[in-house]
N, C-alpha and C. Protein backbone atom coordinates (compact mmCIF):
# COMPACT_ATOMS: atom_id res chain seq x y z
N UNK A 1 -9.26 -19.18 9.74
CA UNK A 1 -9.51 -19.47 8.35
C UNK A 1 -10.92 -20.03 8.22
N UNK A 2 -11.92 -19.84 7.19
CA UNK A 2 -13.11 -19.98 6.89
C UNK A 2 -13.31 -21.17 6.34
N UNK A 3 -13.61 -22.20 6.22
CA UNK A 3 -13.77 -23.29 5.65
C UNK A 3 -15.22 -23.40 5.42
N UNK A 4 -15.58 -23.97 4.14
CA UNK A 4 -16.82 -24.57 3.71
C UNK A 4 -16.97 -24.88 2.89
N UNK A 5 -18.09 -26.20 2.77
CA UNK A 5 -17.95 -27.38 2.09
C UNK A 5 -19.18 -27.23 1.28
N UNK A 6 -19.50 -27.82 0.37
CA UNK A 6 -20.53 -27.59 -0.59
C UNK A 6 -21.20 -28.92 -0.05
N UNK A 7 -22.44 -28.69 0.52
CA UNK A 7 -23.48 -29.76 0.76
C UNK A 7 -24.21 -30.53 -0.75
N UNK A 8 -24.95 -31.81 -0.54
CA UNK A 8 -24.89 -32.75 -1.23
C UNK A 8 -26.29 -32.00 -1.88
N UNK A 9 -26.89 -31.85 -2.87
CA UNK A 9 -27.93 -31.39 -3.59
C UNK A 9 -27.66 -29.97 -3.42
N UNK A 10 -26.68 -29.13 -3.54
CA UNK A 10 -26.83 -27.54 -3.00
C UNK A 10 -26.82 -27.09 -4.22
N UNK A 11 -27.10 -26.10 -4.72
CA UNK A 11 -27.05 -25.40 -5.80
C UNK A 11 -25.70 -24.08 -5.40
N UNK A 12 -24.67 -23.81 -6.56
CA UNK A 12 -24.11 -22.76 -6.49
C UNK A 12 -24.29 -21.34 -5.87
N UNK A 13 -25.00 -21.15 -5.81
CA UNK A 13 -26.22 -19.78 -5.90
C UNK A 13 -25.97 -19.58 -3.96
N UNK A 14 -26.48 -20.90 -3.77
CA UNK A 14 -27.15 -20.55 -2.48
C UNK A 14 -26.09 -21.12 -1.70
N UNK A 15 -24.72 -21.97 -1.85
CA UNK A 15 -23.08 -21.95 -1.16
C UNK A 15 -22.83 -20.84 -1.50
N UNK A 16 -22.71 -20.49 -2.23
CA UNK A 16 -22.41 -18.84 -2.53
C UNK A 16 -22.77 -17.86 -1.14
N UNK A 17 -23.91 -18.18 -1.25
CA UNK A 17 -24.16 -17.02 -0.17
C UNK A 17 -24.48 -17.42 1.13
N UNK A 18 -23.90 -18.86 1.18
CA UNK A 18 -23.56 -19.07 3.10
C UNK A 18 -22.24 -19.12 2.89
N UNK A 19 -21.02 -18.79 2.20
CA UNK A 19 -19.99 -19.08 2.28
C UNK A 19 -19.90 -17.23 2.28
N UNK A 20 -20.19 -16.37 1.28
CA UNK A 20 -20.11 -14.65 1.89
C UNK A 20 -20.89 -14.75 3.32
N UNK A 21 -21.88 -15.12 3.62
CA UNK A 21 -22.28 -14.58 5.03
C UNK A 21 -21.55 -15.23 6.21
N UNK A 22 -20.58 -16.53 6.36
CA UNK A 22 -19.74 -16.91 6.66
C UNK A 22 -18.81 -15.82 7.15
N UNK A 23 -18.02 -15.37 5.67
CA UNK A 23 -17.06 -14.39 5.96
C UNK A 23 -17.05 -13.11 6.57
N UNK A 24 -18.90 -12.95 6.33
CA UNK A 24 -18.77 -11.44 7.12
C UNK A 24 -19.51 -11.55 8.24
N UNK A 25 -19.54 -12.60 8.65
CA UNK A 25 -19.66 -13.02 10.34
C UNK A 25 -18.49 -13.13 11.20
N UNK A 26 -17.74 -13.73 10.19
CA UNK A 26 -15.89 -13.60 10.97
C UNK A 26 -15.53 -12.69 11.10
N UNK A 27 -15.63 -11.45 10.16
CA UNK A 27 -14.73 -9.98 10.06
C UNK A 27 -13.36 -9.86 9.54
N UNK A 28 -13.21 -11.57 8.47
CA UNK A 28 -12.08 -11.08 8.01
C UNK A 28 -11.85 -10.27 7.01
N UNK A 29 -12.90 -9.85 6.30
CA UNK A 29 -13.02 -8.65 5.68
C UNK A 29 -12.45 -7.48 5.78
N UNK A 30 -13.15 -7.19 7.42
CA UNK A 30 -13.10 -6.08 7.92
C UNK A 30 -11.53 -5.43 8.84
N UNK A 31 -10.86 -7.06 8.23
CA UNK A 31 -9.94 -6.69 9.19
C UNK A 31 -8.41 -6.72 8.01
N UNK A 32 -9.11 -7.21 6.39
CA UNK A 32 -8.10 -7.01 5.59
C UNK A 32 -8.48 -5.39 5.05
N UNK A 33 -9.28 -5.03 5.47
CA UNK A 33 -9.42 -3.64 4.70
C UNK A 33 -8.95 -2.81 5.54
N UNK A 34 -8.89 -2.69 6.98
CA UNK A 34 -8.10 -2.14 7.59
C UNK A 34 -6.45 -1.97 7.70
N UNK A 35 -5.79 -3.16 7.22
CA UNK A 35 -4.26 -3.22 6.90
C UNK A 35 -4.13 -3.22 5.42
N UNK A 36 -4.73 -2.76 4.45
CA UNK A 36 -5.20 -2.89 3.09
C UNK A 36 -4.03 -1.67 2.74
N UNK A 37 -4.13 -0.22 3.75
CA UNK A 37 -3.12 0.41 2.69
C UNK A 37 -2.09 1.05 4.22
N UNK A 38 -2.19 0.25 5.38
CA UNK A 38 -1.47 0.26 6.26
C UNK A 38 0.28 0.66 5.66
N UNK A 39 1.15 1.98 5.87
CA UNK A 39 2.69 1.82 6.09
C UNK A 39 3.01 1.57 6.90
N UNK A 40 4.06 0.41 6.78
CA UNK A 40 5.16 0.29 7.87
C UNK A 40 5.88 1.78 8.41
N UNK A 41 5.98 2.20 9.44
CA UNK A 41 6.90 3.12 9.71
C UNK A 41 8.59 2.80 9.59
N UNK A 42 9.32 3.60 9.41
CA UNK A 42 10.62 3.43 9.10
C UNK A 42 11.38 3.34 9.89
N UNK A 43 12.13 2.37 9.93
CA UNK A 43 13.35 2.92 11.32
C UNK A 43 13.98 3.46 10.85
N UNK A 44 15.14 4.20 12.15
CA UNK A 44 16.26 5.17 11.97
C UNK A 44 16.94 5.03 10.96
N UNK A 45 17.59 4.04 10.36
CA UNK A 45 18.44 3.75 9.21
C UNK A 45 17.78 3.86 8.32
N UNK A 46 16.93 3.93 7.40
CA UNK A 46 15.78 4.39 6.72
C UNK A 46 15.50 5.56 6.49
N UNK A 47 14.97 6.69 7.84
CA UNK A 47 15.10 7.62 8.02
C UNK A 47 15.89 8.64 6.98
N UNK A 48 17.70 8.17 7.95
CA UNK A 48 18.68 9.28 7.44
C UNK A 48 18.99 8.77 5.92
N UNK A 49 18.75 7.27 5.31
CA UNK A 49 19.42 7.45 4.06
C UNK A 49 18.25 8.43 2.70
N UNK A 50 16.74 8.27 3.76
CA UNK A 50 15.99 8.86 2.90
C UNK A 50 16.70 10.55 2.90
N UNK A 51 16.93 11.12 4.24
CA UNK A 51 17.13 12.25 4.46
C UNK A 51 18.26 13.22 3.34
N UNK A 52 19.70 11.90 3.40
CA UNK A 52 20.60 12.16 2.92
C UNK A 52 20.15 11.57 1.13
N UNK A 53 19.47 11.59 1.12
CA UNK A 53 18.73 11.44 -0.44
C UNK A 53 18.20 12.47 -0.92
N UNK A 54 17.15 13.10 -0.01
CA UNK A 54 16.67 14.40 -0.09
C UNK A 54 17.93 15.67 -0.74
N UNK A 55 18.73 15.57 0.36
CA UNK A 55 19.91 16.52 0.39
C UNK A 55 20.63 16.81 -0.66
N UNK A 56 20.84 15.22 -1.07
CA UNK A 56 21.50 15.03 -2.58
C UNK A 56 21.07 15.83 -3.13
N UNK A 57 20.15 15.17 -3.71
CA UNK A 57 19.05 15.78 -4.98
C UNK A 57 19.04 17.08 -5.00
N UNK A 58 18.32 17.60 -4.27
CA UNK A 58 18.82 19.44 -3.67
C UNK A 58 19.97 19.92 -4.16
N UNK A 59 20.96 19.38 -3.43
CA UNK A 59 22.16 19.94 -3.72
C UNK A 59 22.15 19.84 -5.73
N UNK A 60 22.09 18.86 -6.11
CA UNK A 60 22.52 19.02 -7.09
C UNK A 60 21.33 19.72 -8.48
N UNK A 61 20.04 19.50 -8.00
CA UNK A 61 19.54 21.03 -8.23
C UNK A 61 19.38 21.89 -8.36
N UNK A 62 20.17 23.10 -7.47
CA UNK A 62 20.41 23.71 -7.00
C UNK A 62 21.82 24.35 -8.13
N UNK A 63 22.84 22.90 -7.97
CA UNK A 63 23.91 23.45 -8.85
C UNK A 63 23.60 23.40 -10.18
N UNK A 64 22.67 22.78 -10.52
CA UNK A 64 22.07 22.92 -11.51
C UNK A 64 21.42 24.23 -12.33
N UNK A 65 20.97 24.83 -11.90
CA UNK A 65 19.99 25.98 -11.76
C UNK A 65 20.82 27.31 -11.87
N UNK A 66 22.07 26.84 -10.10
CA UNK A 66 23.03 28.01 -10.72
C UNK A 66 23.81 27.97 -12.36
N UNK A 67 23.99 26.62 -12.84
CA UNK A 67 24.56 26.65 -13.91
C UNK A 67 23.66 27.13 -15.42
N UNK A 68 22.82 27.02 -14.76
CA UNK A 68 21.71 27.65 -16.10
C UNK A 68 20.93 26.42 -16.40
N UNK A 69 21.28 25.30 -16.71
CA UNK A 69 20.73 24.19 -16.76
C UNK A 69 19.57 23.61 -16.64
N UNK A 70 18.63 24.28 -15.41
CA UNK A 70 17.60 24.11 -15.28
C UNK A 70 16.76 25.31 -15.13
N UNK A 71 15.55 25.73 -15.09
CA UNK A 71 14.84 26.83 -15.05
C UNK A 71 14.26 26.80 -13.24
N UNK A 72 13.41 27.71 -13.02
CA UNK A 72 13.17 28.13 -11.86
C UNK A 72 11.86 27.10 -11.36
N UNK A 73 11.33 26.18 -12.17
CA UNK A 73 10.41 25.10 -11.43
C UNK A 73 11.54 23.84 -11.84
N UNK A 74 12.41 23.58 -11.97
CA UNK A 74 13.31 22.40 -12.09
C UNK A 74 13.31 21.81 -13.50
N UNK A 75 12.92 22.14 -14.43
CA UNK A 75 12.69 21.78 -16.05
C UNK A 75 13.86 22.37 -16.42
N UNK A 76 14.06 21.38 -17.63
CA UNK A 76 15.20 21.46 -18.59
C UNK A 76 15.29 22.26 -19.27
């Protein structure tokens, strides 16, 4: 964690910019932009309920479509 303190006569301006050059001397920047749009991968249980979600939907699509119900891109 970065800590810094505002010295006694400092002007805004110029903590300002030892407190950014601070941070991009650490790399924590560089290291939130890297896990910034990071996915978790899924485990197995995850997996099949997505799978058996898929299937659903399909299926009932499908009976859909045969029933007239829906047209040939999935619209009403």
């Amino acid at each position: 964690m970065i800590e810094a303190r505002r010295k006694d006569n400092e002007s805004i301006g110029a903590f300002l910019r030892r407190f950014t050059k601070k941070v991009q001397q650490s790399g924590v920047l560089i290291r939130a932009r890297k896990t910034r749009y990071k996915i978790t991968p899924k485990n197995k249980k995850e997996k099949q309920e997505a799978a058996l979600r898929r299937f659903r939907t399909n299926q009932e699509r499908e009976k859909l479509f045969k029933l007239g119900k829906l047209d040939e891109y999935g619209r009403k």
